[in-house]
PDB file of N, CA and C in Angstrom:
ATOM      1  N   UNK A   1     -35.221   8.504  11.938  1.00  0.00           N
ATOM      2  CA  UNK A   1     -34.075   8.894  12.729  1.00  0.00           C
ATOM      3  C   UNK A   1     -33.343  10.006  11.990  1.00  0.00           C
ATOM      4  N   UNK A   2     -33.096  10.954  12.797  1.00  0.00           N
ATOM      5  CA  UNK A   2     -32.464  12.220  11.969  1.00  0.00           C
ATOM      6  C   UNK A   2     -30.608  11.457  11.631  1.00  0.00           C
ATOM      7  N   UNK A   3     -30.319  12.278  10.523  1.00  0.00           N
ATOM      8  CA  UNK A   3     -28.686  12.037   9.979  1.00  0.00           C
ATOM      9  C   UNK A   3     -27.720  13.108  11.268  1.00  0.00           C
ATOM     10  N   UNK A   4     -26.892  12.183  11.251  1.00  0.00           N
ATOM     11  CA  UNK A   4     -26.026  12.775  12.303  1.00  0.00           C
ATOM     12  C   UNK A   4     -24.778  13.647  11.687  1.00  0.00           C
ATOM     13  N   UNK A   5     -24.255  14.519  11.728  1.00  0.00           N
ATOM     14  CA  UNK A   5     -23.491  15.651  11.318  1.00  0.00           C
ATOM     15  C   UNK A   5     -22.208  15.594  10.902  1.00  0.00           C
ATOM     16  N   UNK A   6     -21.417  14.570  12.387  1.00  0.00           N
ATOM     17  CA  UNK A   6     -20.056  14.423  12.168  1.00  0.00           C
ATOM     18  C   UNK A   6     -19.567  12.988  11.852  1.00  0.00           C
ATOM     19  N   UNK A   7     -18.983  12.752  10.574  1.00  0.00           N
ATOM     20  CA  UNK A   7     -19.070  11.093   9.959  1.00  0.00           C
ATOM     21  C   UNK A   7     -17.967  10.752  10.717  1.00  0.00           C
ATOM     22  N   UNK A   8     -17.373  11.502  11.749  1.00  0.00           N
ATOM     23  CA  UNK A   8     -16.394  10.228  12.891  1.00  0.00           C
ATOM     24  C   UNK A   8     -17.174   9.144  13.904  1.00  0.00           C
ATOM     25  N   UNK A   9     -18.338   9.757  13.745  1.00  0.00           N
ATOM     26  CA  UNK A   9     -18.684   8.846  14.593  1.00  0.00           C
ATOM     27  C   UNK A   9     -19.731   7.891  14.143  1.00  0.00           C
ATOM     28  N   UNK A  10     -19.241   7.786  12.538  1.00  0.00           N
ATOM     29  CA  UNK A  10     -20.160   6.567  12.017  1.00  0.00           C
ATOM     30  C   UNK A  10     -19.347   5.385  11.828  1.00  0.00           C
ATOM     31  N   UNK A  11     -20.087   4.376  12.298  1.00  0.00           N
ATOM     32  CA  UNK A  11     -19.024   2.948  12.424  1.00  0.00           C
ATOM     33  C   UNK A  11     -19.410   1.839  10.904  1.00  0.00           C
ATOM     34  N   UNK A  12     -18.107   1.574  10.099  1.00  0.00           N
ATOM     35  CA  UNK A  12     -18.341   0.686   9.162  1.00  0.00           C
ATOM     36  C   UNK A  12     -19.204  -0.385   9.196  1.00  0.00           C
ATOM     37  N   UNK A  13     -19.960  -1.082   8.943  1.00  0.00           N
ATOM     38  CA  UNK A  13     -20.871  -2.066   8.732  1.00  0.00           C
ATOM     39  C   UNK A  13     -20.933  -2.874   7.022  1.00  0.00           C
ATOM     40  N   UNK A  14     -20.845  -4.016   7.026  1.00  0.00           N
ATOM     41  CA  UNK A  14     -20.768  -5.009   5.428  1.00  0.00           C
ATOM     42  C   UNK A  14     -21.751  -6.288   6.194  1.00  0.00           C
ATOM     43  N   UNK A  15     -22.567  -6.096   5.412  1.00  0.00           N
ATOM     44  CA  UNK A  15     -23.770  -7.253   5.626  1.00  0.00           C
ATOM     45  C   UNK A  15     -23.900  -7.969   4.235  1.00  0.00           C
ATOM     46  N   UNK A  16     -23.823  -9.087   4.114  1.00  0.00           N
ATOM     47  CA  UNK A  16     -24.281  -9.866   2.949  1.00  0.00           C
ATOM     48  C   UNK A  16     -25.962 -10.200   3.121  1.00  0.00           C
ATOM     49  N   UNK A  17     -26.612  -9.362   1.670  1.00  0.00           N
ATOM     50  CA  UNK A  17     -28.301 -10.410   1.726  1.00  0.00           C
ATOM     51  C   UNK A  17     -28.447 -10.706   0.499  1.00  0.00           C
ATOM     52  N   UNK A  18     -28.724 -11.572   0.649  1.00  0.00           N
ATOM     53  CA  UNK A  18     -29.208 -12.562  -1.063  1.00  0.00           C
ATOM     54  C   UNK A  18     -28.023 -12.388  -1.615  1.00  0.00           C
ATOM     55  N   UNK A  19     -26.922 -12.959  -1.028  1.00  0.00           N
ATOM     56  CA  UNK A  19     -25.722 -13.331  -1.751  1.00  0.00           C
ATOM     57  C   UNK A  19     -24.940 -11.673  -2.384  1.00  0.00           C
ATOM     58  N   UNK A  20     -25.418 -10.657  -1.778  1.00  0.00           N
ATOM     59  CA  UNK A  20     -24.475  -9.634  -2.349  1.00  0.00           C
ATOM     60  C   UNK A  20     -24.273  -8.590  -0.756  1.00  0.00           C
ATOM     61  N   UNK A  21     -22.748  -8.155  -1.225  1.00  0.00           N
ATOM     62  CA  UNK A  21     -22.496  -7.210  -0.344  1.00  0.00           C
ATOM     63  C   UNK A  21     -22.718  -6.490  -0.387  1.00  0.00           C
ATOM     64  N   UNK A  22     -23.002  -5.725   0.682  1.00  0.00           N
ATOM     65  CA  UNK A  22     -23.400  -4.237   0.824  1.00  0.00           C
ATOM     66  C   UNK A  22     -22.552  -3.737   2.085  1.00  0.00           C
ATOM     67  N   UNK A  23     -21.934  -2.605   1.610  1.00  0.00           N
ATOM     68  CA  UNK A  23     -20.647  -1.922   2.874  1.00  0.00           C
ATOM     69  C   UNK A  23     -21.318  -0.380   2.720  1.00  0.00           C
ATOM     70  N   UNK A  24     -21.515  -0.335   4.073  1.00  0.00           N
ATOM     71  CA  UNK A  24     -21.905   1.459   4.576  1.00  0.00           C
ATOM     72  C   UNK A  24     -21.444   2.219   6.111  1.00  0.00           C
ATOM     73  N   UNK A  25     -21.537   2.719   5.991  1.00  0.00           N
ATOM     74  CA  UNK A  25     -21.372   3.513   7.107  1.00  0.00           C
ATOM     75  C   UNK A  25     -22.928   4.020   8.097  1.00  0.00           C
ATOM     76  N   UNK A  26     -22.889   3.731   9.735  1.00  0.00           N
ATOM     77  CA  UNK A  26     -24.088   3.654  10.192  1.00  0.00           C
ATOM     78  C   UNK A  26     -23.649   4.386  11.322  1.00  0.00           C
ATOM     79  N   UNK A  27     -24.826   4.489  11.795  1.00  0.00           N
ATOM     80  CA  UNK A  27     -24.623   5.566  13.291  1.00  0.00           C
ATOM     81  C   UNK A  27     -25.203   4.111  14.215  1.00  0.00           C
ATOM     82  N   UNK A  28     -24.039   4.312  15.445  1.00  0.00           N
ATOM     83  CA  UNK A  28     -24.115   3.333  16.028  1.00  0.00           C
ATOM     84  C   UNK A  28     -25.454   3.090  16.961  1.00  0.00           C
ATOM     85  N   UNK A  29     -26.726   4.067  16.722  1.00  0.00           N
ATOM     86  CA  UNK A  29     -27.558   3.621  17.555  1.00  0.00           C
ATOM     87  C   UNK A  29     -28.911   3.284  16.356  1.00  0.00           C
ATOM     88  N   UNK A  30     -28.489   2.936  15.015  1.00  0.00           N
ATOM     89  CA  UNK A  30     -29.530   2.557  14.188  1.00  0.00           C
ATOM     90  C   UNK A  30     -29.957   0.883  14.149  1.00  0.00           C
ATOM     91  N   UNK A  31     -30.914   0.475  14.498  1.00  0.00           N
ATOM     92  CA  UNK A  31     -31.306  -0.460  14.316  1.00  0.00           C
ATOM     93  C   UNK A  31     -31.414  -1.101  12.819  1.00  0.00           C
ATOM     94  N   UNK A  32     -30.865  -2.703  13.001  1.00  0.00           N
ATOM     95  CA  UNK A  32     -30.766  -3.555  11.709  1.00  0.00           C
ATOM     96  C   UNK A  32     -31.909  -3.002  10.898  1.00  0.00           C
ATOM     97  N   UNK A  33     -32.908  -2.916  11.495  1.00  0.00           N
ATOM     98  CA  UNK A  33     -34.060  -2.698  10.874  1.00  0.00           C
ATOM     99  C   UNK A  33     -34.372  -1.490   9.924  1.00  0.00           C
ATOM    100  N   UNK A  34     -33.814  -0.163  10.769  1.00  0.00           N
ATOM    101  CA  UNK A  34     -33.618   1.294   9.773  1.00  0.00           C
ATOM    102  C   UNK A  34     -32.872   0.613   8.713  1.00  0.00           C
ATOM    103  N   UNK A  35     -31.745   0.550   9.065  1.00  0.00           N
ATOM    104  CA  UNK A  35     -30.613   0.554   7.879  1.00  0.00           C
ATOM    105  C   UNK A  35     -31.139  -0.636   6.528  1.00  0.00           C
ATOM    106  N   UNK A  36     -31.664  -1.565   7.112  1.00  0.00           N
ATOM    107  CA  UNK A  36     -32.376  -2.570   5.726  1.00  0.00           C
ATOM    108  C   UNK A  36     -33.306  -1.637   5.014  1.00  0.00           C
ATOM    109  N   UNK A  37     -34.397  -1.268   5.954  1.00  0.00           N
ATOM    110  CA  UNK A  37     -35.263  -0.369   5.280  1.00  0.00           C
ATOM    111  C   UNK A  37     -35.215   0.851   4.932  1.00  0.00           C
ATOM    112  N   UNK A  38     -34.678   1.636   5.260  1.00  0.00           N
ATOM    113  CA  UNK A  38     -34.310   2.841   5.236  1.00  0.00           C
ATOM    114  C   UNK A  38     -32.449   3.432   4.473  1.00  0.00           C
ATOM    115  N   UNK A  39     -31.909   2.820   4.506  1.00  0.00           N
ATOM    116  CA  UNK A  39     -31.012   2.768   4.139  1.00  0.00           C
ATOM    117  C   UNK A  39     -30.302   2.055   2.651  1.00  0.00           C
ATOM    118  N   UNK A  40     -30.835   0.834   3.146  1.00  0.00           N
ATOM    119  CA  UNK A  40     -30.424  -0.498   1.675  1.00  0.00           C
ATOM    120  C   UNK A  40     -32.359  -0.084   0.545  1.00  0.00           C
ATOM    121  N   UNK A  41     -32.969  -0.101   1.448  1.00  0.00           N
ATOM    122  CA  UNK A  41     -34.057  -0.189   0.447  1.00  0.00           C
ATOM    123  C   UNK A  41     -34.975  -1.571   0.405  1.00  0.00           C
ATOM    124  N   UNK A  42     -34.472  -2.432   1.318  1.00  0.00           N
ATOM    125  CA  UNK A  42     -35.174  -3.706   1.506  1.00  0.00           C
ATOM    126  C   UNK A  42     -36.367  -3.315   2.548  1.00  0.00           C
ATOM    127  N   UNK A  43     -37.667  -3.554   1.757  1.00  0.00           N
ATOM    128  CA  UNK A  43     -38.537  -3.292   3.114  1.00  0.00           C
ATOM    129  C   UNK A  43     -39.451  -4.622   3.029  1.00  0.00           C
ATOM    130  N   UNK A  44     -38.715  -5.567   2.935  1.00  0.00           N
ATOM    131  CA  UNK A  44     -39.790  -7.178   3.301  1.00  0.00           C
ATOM    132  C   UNK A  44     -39.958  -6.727   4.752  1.00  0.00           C
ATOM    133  N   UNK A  45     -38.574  -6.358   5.397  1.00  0.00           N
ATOM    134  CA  UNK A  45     -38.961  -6.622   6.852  1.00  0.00           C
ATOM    135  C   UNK A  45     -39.784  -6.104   7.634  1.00  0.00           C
ATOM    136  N   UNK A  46     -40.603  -6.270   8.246  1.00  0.00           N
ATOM    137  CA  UNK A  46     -41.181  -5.205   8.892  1.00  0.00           C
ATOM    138  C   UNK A  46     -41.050  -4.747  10.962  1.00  0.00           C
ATOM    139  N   UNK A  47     -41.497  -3.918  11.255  1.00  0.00           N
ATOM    140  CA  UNK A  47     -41.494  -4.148  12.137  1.00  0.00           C
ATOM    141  C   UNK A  47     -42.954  -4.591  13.096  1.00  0.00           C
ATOM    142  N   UNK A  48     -42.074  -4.962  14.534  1.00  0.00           N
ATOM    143  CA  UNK A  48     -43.062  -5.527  15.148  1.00  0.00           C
ATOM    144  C   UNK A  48     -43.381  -4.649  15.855  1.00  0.00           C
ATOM    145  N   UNK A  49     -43.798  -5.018  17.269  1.00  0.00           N
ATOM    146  CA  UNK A  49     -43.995  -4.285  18.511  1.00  0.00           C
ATOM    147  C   UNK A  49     -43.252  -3.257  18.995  1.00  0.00           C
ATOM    148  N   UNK A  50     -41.742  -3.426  18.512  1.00  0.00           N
ATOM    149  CA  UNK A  50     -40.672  -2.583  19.021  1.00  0.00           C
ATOM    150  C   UNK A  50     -40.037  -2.402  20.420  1.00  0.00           C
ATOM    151  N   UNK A  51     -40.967  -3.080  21.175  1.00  0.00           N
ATOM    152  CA  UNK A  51     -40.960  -2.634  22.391  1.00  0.00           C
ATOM    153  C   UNK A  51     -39.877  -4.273  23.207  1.00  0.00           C
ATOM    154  N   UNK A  52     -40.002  -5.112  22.685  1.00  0.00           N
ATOM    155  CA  UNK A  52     -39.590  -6.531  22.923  1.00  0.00           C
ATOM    156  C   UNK A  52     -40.745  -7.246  24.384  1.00  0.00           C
ATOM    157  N   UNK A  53     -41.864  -6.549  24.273  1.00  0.00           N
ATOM    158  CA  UNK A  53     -42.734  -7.465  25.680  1.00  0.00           C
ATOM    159  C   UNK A  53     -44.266  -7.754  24.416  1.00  0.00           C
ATOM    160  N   UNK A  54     -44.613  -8.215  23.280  1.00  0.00           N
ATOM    161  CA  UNK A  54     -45.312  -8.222  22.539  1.00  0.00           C
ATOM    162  C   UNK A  54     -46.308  -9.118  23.114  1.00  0.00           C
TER     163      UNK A  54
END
């Protein structure tokens, strides 16, 4: 997903995993999934089908 330009329109986000916080700023159409992997650096997760009819 490309980075978006103007940081007004990034919305705060604080997720706790494995007992530690993590506070960032996200563009509201990134999936949990970018931002773990792509963002935090956690890539256990993976993805699936994407599509939700698997």
């Amino acid at each position: 997903m490309p980075e978006i330009t103007d940081p007004e329109e990034m919305v705060p986000l604080a997720l706790t995993i494995n007992g530690r916080l993590h506070r960032l700023l996200v563009e509201p159409r990134w999936t949990l999934l970018f931002v773990l992997r792509e963002r935090l650096g956690i890539t256990g997760t993976k993805a699936g089908c994407e599509r939700g009819e698997c």
